[in-house]
PDB file of N, CA and C in Angstrom:
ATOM      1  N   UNK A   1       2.544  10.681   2.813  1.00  0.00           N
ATOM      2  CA  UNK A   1       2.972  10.745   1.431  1.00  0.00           C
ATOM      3  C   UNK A   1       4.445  11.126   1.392  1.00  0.00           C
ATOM      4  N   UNK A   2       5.270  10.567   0.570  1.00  0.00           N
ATOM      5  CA  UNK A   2       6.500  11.130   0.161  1.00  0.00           C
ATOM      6  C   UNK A   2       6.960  11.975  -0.950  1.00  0.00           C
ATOM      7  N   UNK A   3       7.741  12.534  -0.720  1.00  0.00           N
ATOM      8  CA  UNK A   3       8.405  13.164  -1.965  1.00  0.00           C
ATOM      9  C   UNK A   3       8.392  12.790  -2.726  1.00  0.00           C
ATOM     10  N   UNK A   4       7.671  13.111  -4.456  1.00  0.00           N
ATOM     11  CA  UNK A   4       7.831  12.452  -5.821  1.00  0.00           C
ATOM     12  C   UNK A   4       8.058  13.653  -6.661  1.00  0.00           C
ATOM     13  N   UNK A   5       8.371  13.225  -7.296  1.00  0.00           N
ATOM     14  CA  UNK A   5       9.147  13.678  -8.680  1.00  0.00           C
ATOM     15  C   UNK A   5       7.607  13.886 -10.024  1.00  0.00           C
ATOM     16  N   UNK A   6       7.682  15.212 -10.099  1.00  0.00           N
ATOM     17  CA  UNK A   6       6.178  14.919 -11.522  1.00  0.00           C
ATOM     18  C   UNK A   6       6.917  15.782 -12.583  1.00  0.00           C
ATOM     19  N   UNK A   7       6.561  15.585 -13.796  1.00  0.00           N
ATOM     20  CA  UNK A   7       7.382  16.172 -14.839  1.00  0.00           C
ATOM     21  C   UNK A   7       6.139  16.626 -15.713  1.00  0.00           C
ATOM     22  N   UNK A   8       6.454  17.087 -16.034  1.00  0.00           N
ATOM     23  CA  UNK A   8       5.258  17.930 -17.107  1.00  0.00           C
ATOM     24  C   UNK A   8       5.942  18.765 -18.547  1.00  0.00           C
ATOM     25  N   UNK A   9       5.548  17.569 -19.672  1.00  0.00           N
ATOM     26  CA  UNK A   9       6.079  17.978 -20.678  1.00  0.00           C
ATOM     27  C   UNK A   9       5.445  17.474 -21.918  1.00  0.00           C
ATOM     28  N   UNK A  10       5.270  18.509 -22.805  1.00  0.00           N
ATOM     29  CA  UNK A  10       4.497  18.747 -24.297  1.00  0.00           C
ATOM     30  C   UNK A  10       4.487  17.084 -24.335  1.00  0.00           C
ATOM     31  N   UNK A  11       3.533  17.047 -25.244  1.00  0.00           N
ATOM     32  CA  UNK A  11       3.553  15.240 -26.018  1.00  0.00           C
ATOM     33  C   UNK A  11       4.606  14.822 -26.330  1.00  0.00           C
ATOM     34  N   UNK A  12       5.723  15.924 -27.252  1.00  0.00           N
ATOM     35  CA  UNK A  12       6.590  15.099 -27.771  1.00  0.00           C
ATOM     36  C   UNK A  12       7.588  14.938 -27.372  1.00  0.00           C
ATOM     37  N   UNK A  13       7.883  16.293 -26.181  1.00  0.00           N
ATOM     38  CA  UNK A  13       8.963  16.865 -25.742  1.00  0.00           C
ATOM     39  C   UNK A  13       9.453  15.426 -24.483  1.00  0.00           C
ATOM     40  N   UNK A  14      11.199  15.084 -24.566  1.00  0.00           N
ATOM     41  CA  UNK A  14      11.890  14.363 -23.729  1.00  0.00           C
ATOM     42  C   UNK A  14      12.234  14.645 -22.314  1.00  0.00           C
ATOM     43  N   UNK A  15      12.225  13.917 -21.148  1.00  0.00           N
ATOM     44  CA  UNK A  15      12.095  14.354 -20.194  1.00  0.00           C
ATOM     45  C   UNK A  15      13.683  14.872 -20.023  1.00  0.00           C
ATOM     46  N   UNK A  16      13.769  15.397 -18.827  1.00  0.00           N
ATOM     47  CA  UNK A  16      15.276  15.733 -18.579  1.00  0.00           C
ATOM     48  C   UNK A  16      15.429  16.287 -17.094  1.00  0.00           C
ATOM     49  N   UNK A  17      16.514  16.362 -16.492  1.00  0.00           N
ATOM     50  CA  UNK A  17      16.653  17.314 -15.089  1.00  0.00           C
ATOM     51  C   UNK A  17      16.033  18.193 -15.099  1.00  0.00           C
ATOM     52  N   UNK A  18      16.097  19.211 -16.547  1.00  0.00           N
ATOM     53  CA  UNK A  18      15.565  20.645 -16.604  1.00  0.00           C
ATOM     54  C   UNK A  18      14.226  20.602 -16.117  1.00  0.00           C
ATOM     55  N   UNK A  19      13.352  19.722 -16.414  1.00  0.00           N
ATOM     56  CA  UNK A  19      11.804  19.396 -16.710  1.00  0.00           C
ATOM     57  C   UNK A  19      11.430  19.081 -14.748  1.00  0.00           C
ATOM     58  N   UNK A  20      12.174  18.356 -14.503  1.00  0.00           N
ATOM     59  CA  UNK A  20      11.339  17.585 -13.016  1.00  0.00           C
ATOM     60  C   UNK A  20      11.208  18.864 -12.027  1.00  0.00           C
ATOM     61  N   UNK A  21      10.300  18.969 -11.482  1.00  0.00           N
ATOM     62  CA  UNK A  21       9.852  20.081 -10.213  1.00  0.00           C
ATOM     63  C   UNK A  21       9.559  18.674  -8.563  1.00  0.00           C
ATOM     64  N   UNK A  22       9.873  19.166  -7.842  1.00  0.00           N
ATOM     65  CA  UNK A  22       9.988  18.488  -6.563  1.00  0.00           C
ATOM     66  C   UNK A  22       8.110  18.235  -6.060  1.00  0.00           C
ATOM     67  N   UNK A  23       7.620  17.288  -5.596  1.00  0.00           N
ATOM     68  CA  UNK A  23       6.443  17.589  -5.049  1.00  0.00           C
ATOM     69  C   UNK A  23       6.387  17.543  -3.329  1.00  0.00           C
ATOM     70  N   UNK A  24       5.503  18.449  -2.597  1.00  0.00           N
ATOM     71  CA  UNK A  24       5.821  18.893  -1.389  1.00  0.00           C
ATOM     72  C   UNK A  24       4.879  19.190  -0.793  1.00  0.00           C
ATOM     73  N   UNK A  25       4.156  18.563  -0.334  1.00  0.00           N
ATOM     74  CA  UNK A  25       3.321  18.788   0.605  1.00  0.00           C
ATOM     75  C   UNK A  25       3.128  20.102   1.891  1.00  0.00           C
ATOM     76  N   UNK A  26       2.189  21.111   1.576  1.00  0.00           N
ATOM     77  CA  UNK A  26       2.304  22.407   2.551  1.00  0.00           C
ATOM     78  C   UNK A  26       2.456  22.043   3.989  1.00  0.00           C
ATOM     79  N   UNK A  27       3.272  22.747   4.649  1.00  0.00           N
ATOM     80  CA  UNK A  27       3.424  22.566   5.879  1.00  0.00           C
ATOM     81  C   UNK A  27       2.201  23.630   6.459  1.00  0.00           C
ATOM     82  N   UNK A  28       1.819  22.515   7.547  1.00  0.00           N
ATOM     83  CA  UNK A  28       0.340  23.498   7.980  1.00  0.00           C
ATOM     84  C   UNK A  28       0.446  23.338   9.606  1.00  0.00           C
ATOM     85  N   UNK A  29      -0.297  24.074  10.244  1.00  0.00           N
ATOM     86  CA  UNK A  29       0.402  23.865  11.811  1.00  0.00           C
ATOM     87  C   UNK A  29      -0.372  22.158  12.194  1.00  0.00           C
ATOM     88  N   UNK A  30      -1.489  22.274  11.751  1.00  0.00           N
ATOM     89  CA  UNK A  30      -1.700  20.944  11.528  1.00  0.00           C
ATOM     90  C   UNK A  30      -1.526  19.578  11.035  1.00  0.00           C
ATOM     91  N   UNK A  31      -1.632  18.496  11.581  1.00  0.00           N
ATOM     92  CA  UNK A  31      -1.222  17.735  10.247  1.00  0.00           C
ATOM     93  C   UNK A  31      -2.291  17.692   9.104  1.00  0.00           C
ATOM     94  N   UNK A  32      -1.578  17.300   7.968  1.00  0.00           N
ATOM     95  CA  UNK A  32      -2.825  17.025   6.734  1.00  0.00           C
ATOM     96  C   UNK A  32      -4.052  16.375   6.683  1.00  0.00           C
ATOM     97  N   UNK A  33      -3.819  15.382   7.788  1.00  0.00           N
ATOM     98  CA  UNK A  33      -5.118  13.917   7.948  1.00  0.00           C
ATOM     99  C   UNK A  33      -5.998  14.805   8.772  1.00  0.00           C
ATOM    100  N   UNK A  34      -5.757  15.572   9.527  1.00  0.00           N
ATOM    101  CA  UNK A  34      -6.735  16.369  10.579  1.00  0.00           C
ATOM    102  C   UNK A  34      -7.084  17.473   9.470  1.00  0.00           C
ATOM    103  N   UNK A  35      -6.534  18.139   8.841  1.00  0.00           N
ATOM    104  CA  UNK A  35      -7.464  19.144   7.655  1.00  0.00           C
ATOM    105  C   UNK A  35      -8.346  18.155   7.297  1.00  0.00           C
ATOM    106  N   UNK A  36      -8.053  17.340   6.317  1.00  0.00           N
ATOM    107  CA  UNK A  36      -8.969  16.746   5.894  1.00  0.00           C
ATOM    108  C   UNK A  36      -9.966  15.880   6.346  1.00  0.00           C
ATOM    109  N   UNK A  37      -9.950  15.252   7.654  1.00  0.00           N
ATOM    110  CA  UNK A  37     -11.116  15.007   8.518  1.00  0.00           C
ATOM    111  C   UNK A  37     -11.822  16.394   8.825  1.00  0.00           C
ATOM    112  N   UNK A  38     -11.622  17.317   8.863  1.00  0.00           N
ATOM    113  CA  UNK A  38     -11.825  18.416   9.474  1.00  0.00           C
ATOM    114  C   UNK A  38     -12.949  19.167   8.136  1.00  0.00           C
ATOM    115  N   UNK A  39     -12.305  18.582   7.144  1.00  0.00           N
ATOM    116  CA  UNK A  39     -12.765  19.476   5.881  1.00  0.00           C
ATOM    117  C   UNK A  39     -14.339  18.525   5.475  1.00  0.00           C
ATOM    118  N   UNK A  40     -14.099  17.277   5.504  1.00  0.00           N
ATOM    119  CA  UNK A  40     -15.465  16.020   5.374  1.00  0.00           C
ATOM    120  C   UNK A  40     -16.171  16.458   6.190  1.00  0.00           C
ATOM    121  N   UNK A  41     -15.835  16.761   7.540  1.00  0.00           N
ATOM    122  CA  UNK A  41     -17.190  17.069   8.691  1.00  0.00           C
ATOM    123  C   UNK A  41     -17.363  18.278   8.200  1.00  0.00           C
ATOM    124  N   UNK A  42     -17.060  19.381   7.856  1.00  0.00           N
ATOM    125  CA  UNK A  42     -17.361  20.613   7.674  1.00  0.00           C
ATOM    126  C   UNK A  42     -18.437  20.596   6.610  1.00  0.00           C
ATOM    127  N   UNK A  43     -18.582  19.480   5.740  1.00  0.00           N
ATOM    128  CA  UNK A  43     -19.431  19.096   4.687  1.00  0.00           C
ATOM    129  C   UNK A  43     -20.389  18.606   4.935  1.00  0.00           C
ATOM    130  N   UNK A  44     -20.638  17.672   6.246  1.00  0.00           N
ATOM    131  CA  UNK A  44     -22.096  17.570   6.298  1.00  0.00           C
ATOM    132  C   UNK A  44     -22.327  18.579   7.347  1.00  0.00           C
ATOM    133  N   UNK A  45     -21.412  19.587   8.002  1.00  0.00           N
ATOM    134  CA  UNK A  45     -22.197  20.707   8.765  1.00  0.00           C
ATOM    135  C   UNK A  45     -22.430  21.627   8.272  1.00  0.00           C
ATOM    136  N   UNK A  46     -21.842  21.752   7.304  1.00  0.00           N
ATOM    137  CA  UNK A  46     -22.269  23.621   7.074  1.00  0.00           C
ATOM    138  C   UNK A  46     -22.442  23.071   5.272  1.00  0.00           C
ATOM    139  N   UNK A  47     -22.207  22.019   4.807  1.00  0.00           N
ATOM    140  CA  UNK A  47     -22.172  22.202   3.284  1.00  0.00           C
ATOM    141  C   UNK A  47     -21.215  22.176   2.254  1.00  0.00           C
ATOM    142  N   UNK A  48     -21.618  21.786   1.376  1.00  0.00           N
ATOM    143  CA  UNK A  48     -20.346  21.575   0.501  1.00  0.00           C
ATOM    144  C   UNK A  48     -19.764  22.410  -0.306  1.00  0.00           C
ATOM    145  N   UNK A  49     -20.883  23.698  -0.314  1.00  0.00           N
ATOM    146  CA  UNK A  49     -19.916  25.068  -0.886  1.00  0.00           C
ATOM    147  C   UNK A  49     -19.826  26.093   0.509  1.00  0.00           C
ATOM    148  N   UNK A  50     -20.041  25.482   1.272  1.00  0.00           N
ATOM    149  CA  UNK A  50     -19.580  26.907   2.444  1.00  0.00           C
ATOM    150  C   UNK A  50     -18.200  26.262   3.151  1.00  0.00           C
ATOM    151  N   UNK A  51     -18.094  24.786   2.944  1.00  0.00           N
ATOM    152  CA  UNK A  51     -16.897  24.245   3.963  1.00  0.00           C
ATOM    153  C   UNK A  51     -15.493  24.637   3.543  1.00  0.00           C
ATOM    154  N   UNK A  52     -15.228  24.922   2.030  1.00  0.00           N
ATOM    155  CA  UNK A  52     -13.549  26.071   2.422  1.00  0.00           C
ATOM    156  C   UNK A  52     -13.518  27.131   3.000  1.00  0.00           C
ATOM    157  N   UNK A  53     -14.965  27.894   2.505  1.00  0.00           N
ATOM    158  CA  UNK A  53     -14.788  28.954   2.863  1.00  0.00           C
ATOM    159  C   UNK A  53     -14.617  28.955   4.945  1.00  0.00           C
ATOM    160  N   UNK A  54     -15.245  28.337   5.325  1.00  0.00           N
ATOM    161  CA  UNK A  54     -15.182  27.982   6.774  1.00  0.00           C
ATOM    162  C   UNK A  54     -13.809  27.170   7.313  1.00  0.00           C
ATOM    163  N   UNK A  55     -13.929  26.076   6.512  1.00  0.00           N
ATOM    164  CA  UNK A  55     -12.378  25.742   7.044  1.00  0.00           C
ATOM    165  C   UNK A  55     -11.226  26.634   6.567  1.00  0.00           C
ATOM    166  N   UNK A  56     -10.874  27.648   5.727  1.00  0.00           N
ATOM    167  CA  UNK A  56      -9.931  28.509   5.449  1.00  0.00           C
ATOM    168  C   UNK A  56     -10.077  29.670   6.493  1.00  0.00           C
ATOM    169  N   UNK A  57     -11.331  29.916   7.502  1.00  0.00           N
ATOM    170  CA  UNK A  57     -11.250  31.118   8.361  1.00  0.00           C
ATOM    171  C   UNK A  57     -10.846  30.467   9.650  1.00  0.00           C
ATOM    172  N   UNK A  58     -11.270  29.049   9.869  1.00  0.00           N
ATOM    173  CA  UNK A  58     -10.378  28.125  10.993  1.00  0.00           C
ATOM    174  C   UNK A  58      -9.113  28.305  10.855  1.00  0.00           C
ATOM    175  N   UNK A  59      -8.688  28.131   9.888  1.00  0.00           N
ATOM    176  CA  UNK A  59      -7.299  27.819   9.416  1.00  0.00           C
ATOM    177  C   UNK A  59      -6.298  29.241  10.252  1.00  0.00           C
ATOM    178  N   UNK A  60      -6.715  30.032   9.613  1.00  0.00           N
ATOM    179  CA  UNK A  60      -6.717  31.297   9.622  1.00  0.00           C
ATOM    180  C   UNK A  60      -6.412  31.525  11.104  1.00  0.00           C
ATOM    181  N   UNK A  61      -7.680  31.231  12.053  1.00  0.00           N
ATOM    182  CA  UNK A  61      -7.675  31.247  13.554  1.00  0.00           C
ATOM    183  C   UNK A  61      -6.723  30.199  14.338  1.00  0.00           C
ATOM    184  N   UNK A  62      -6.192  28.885  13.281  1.00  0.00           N
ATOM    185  CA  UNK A  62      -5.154  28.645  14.281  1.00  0.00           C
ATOM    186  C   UNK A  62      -3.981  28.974  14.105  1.00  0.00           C
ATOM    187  N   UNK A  63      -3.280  29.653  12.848  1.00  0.00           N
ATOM    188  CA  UNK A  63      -2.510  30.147  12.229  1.00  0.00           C
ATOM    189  C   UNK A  63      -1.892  31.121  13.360  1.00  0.00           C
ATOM    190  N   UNK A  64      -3.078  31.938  13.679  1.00  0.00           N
ATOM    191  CA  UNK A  64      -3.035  33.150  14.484  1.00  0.00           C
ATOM    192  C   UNK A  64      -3.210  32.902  15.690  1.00  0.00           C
ATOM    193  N   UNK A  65      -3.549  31.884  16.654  1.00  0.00           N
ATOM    194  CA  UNK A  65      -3.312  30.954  17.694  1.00  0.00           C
ATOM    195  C   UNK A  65      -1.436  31.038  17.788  1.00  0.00           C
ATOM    196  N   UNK A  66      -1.341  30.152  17.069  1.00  0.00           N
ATOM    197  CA  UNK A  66      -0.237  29.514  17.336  1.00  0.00           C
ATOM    198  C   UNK A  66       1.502  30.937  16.877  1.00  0.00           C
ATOM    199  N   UNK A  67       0.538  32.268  16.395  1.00  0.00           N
ATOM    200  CA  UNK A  67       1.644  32.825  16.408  1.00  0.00           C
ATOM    201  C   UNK A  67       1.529  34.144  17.692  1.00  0.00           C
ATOM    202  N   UNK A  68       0.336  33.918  18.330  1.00  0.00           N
ATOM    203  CA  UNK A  68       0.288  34.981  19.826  1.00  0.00           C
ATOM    204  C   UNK A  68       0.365  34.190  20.870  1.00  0.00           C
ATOM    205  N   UNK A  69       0.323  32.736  20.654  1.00  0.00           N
ATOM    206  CA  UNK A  69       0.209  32.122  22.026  1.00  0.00           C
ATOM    207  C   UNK A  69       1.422  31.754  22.890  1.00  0.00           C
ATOM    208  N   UNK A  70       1.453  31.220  23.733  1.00  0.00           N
ATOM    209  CA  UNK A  70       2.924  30.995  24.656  1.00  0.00           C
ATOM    210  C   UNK A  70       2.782  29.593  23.983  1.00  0.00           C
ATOM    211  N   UNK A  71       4.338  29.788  23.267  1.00  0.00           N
ATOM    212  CA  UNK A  71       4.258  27.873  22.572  1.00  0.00           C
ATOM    213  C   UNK A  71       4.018  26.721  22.905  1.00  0.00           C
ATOM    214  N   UNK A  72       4.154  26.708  24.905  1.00  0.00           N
ATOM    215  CA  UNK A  72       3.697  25.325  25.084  1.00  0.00           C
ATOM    216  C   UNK A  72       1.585  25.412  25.001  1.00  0.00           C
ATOM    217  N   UNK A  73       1.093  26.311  25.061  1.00  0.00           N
ATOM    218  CA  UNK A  73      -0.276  26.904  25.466  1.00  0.00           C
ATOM    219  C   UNK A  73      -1.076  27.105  24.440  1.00  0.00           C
ATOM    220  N   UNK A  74      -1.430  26.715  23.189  1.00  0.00           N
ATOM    221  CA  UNK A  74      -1.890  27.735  21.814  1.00  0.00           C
ATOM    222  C   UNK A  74      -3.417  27.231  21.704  1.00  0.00           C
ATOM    223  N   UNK A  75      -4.079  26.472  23.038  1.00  0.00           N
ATOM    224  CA  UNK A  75      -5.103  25.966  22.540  1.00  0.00           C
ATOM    225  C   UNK A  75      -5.947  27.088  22.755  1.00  0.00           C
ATOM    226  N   UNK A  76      -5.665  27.522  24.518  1.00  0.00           N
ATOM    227  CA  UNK A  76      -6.136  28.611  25.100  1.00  0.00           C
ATOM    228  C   UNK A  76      -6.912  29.672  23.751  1.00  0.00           C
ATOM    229  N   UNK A  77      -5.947  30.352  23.378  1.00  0.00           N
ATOM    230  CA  UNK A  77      -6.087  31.275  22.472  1.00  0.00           C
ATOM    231  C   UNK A  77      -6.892  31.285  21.657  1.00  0.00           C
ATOM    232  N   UNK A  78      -6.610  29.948  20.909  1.00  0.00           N
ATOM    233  CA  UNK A  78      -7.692  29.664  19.997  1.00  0.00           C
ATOM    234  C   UNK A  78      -9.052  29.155  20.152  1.00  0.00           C
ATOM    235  N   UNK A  79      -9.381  28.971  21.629  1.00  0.00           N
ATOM    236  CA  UNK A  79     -10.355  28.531  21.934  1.00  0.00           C
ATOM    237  C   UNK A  79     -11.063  30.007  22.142  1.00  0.00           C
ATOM    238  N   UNK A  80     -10.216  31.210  22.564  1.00  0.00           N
ATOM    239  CA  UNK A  80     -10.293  32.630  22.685  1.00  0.00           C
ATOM    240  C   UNK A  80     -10.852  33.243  21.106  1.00  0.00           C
ATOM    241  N   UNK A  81     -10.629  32.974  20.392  1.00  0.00           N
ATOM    242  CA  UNK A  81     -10.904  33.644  19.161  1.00  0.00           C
ATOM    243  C   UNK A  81     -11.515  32.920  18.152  1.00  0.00           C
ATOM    244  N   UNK A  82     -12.246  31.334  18.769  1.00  0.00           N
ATOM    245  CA  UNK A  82     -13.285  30.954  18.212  1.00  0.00           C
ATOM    246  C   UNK A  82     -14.510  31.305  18.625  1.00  0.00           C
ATOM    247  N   UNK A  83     -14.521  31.490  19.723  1.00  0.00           N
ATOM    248  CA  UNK A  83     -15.687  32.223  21.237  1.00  0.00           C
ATOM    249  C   UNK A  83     -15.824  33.763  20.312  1.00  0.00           C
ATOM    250  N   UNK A  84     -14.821  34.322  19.865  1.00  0.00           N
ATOM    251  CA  UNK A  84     -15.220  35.454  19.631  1.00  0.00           C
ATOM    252  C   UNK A  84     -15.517  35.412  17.865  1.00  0.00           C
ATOM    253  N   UNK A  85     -15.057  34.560  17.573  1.00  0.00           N
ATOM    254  CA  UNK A  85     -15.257  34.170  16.046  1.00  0.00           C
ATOM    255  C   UNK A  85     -17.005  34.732  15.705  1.00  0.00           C
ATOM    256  N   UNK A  86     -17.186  35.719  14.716  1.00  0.00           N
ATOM    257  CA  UNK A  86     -18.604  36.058  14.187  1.00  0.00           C
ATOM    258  C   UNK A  86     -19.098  36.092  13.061  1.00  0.00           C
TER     259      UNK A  86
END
């Protein structure tokens, strides 16, 4: 996806510079297409109201991977604190 432009303004109100906000996609250590494959399987494994809550504590664990690990190495870790994941 690219950068777009969304404006958000009353019915009557004219658009202007003031009005446009940038749109931006979160930077995640992952890419986006792997969350969201990640987030569909999590739905037929665990369900469709438990899978944020599960993919946000993944998230979480590679977050924290990738900020104790030796940078070329971060799988290690996280393979470390899914093993211990409870």
């Amino acid at each position: 996806m690219k950068g777009e432009y969304w404006i958000a303004l009353p019915p009557e109100a004219e658009p202007s510079k003031e009005n446009e906000i940038k749109f931006k996609i979160p930077e995640r250590p992952i890419p986006l297409r792997y969350w969201l494959t990640l987030r569909e399987e999590l739905r037929r494994v665990v369900g469709y109201y438990d899978r944020d809550a599960v993919l946000e504590d993944f998230m979480k664990l590679v977050d924290r991977a990738y900020k104790e690990a030796p940078p070329d190495n971060p799988k290690e870790k996280l393979h470390d604190l899914i093993t211990g994941y409870a």
